[in-house]
N, C-alpha and C. Protein backbone atom coordinates (compact mmCIF):
# COMPACT_ATOMS: atom_id res chain seq x y z
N UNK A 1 95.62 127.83 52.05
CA UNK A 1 94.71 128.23 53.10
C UNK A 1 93.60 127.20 53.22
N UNK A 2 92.78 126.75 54.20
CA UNK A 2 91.89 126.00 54.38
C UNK A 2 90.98 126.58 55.48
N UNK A 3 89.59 126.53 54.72
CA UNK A 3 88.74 126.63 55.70
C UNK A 3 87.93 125.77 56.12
N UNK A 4 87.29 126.16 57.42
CA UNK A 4 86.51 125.40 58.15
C UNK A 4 85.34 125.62 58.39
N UNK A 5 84.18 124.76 58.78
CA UNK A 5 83.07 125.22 58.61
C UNK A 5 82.68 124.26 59.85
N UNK A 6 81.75 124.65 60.85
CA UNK A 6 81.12 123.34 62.09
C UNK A 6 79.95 123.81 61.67
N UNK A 7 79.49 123.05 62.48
CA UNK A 7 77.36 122.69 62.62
C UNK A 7 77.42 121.73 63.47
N UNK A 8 75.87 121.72 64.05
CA UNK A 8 75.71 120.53 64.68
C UNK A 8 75.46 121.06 65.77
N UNK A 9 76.04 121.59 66.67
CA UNK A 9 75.94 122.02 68.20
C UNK A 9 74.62 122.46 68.35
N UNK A 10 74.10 122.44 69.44
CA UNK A 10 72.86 123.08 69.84
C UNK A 10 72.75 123.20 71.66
N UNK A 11 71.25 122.53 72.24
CA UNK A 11 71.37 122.23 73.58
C UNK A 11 70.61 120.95 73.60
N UNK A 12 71.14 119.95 74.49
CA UNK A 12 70.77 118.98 74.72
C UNK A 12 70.58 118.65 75.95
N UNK A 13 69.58 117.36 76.55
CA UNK A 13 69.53 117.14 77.66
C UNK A 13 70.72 116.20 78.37
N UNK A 14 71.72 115.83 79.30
CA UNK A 14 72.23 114.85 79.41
C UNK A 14 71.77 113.52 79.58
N UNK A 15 72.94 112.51 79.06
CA UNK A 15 72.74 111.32 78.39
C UNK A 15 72.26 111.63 77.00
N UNK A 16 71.85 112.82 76.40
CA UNK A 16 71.50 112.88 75.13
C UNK A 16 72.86 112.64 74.11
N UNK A 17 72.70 112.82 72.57
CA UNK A 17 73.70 112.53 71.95
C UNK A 17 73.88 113.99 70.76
N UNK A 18 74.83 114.05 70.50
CA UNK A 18 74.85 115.06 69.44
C UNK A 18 75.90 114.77 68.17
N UNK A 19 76.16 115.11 66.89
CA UNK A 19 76.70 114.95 66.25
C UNK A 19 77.15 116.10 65.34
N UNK A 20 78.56 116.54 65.23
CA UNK A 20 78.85 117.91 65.14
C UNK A 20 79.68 117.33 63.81
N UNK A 21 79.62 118.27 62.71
CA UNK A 21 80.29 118.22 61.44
C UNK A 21 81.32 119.36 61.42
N UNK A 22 82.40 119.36 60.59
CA UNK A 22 83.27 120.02 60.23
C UNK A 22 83.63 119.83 58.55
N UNK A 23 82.97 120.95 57.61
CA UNK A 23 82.86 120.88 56.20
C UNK A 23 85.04 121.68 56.28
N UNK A 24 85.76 121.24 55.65
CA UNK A 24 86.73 121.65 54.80
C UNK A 24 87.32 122.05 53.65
N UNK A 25 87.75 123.20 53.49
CA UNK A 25 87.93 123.42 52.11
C UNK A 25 89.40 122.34 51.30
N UNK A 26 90.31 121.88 51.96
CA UNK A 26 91.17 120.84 51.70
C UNK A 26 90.80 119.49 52.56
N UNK A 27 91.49 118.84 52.39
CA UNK A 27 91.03 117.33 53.84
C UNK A 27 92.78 117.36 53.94
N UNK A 28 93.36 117.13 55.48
CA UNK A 28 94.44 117.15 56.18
C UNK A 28 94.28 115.72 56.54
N UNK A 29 95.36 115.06 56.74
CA UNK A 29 95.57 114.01 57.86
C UNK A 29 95.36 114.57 59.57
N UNK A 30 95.76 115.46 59.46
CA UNK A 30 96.05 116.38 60.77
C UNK A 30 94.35 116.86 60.78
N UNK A 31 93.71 116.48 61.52
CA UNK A 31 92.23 117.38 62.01
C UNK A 31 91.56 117.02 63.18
N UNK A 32 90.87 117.56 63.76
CA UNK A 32 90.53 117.12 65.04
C UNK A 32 89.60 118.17 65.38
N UNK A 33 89.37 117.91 66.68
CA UNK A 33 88.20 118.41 67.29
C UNK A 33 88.54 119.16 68.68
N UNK A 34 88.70 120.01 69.15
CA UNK A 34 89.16 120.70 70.51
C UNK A 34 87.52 121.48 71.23
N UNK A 35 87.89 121.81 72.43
CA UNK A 35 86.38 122.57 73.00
C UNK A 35 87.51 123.45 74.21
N UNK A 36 86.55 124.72 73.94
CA UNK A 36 86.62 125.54 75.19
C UNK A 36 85.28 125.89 76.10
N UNK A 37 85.55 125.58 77.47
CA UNK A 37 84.31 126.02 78.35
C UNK A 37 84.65 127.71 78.51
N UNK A 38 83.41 128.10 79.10
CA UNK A 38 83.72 129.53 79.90
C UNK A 38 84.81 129.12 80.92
N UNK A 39 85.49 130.36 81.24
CA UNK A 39 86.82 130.16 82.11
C UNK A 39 87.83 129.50 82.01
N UNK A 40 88.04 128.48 80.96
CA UNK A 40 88.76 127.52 80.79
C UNK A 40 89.62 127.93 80.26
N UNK A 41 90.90 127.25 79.40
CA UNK A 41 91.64 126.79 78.60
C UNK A 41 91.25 125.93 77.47
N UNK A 42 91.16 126.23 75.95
CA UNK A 42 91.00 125.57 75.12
C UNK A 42 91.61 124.03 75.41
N UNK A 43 91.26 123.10 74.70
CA UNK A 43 91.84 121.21 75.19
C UNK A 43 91.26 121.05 74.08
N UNK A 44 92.27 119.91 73.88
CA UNK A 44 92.32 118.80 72.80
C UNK A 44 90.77 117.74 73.02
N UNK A 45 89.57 117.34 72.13
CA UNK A 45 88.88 116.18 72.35
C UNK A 45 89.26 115.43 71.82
N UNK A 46 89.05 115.54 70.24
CA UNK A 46 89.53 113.90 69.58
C UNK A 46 90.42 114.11 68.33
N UNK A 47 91.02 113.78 67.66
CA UNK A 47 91.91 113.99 66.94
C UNK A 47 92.12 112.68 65.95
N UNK A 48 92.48 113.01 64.74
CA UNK A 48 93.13 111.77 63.78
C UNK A 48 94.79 112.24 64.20
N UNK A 49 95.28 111.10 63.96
CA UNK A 49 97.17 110.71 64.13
C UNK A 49 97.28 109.99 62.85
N UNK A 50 97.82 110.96 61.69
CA UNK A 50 98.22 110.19 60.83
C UNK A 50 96.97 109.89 59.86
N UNK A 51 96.76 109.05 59.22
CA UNK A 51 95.50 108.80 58.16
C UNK A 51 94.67 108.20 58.83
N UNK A 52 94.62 107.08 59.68
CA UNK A 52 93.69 106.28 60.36
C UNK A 52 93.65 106.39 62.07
N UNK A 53 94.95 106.63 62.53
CA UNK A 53 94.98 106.62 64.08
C UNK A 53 94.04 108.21 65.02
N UNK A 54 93.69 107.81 65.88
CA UNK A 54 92.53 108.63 66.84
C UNK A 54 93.34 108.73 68.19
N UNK A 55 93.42 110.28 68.60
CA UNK A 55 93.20 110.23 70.14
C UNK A 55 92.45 111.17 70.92
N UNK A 56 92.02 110.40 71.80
CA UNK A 56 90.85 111.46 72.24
C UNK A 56 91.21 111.64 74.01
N UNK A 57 90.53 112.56 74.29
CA UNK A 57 91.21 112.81 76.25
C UNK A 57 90.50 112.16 76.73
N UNK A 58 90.74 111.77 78.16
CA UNK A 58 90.40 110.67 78.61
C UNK A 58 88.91 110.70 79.05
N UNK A 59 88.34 112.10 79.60
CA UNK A 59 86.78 112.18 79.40
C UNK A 59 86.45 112.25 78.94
N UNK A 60 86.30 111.99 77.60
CA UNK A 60 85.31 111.50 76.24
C UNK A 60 85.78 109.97 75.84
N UNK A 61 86.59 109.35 76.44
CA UNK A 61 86.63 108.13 75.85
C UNK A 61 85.23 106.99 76.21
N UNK A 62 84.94 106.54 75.15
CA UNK A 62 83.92 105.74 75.04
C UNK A 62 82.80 106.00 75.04
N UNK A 63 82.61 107.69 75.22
CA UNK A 63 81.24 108.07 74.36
C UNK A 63 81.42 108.84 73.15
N UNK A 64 82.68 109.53 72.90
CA UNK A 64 82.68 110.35 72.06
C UNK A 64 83.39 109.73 70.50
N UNK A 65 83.33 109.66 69.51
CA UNK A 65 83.70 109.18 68.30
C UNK A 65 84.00 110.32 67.16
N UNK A 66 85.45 110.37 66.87
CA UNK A 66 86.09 110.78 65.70
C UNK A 66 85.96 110.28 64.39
N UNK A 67 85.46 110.77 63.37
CA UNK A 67 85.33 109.91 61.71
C UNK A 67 85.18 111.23 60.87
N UNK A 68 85.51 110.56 59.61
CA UNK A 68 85.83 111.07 58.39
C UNK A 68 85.38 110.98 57.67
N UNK A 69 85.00 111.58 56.30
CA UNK A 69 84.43 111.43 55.03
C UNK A 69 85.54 111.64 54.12
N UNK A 70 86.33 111.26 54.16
CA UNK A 70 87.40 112.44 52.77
C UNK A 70 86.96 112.51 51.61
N UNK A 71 85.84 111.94 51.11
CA UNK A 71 85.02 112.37 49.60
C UNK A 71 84.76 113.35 50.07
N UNK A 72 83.79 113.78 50.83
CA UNK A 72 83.28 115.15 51.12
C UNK A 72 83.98 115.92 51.96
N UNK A 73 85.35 115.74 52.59
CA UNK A 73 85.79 116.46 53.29
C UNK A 73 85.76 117.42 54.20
N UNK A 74 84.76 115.82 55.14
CA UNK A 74 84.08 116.25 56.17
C UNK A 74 84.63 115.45 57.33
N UNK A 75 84.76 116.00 58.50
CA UNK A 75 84.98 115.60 59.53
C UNK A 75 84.31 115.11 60.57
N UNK A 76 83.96 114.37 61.46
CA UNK A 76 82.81 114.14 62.35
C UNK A 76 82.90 114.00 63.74
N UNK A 77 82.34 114.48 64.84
CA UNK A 77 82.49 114.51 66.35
C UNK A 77 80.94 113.84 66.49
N UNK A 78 81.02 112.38 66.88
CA UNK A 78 79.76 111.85 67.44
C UNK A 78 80.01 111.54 68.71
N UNK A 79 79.25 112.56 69.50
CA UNK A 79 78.85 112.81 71.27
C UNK A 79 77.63 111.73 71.47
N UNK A 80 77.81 110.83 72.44
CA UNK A 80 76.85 110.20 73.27
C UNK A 80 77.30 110.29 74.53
N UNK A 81 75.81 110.37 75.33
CA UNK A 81 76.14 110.10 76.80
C UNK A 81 76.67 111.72 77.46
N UNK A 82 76.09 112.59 76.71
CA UNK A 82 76.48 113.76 76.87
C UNK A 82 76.36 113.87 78.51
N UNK A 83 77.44 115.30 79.04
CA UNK A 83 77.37 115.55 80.51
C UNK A 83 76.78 116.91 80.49
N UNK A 84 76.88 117.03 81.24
CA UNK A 84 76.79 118.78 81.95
C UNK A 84 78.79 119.27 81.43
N UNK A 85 79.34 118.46 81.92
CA UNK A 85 80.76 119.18 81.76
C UNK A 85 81.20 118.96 80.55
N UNK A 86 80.40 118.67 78.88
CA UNK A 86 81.04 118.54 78.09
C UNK A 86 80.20 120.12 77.01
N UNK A 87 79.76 121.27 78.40
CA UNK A 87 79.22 122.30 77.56
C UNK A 87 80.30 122.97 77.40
N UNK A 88 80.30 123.21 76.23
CA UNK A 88 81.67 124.45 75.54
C UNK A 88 81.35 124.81 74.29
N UNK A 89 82.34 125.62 73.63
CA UNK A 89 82.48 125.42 72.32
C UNK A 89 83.70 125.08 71.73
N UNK A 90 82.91 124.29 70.66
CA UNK A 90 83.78 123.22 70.08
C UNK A 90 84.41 123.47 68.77
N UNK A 91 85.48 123.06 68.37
CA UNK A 91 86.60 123.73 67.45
C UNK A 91 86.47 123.00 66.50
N UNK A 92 86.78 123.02 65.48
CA UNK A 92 87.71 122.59 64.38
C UNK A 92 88.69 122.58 64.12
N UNK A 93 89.47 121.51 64.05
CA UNK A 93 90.95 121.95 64.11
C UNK A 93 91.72 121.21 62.39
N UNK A 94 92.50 122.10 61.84
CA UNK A 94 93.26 121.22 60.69
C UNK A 94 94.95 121.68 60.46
N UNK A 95 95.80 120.68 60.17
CA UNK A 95 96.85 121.33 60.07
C UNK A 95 97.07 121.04 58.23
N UNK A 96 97.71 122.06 57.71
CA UNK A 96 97.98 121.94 56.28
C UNK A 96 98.99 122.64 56.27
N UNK A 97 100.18 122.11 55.80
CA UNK A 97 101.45 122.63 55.55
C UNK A 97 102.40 123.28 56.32
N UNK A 98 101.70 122.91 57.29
CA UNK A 98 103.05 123.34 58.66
C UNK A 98 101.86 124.45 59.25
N UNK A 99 101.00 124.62 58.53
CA UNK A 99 99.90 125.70 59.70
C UNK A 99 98.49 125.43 60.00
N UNK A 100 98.39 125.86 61.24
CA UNK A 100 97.20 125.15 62.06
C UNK A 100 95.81 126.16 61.50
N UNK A 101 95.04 125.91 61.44
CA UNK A 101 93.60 126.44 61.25
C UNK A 101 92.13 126.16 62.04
N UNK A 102 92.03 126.83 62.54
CA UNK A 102 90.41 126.76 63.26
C UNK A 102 89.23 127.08 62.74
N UNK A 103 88.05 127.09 62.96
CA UNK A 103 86.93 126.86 62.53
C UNK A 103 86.14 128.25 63.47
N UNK A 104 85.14 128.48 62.94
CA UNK A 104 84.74 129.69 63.91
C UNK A 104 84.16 129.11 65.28
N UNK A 105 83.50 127.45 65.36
CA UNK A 105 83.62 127.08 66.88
C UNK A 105 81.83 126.56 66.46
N UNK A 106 81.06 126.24 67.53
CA UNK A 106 79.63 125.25 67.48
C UNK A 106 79.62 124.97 69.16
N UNK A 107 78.69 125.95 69.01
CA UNK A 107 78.25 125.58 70.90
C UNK A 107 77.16 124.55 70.97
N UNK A 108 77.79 123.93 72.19
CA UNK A 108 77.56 122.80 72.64
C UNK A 108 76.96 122.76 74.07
N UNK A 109 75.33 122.78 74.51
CA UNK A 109 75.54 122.69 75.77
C UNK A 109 74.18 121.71 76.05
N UNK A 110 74.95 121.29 77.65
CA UNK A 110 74.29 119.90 78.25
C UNK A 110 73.35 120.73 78.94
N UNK A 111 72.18 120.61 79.35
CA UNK A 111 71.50 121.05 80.45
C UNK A 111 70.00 120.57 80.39
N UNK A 112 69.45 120.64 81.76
CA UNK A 112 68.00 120.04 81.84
C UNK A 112 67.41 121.09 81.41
């Protein structure tokens, strides 16, 4: 079993930056970062592929940054250049042993 833990989220102004953690009770190759808005459908943001490889959707590319600690088995979502459309809440995601695990979530919102 593995758990998850976020922080970090709060409210910010846009163009502001935020930096959201994910504490783990194991470290996965498989972990990532997903967000749901109101009304939406949960989506993929950024993700590790494998030990070193990243993919992230195409509206967060080049502000948003995926990284790791595996000493501390911690995960990292660094937001710059925040929008209005990147308010949601934001996931934790890990896979360990063929099963997926989420995090209880870290709201995230852009606004003046």
């Amino acid at each position: 079993q593995v758990q998850l833990v976020e922080s970090g989220g709060g409210l910010v102004q846009p163009g502001g930056s935020l930096r959201l953690s994910c504490a783990a009770s194991r470290s996965s190759n498989t972990m990532g970062w997903y967000r749901q808005a109101p009304g939406k459908q949960r989506e993929l943001v950024a993700t590790f592929t494998g030990r070193t490889g990243t993919n992230y959707t195409d509206s967060v590319k080049g502000r948003f940054t995926i990284s790791r600690d595996d000493a501390r088995k911690v995960v990292y979502l660094q937001m710059n250049r925040l929008e209005p459309e990147d308010t949601a809440v934001y996931y934790c995601y890990a896979l360990w042993s063929g099963i997926g695990y989420w995090g209880q979530g870290t709201q995230v919102t852009v606004s003046t």
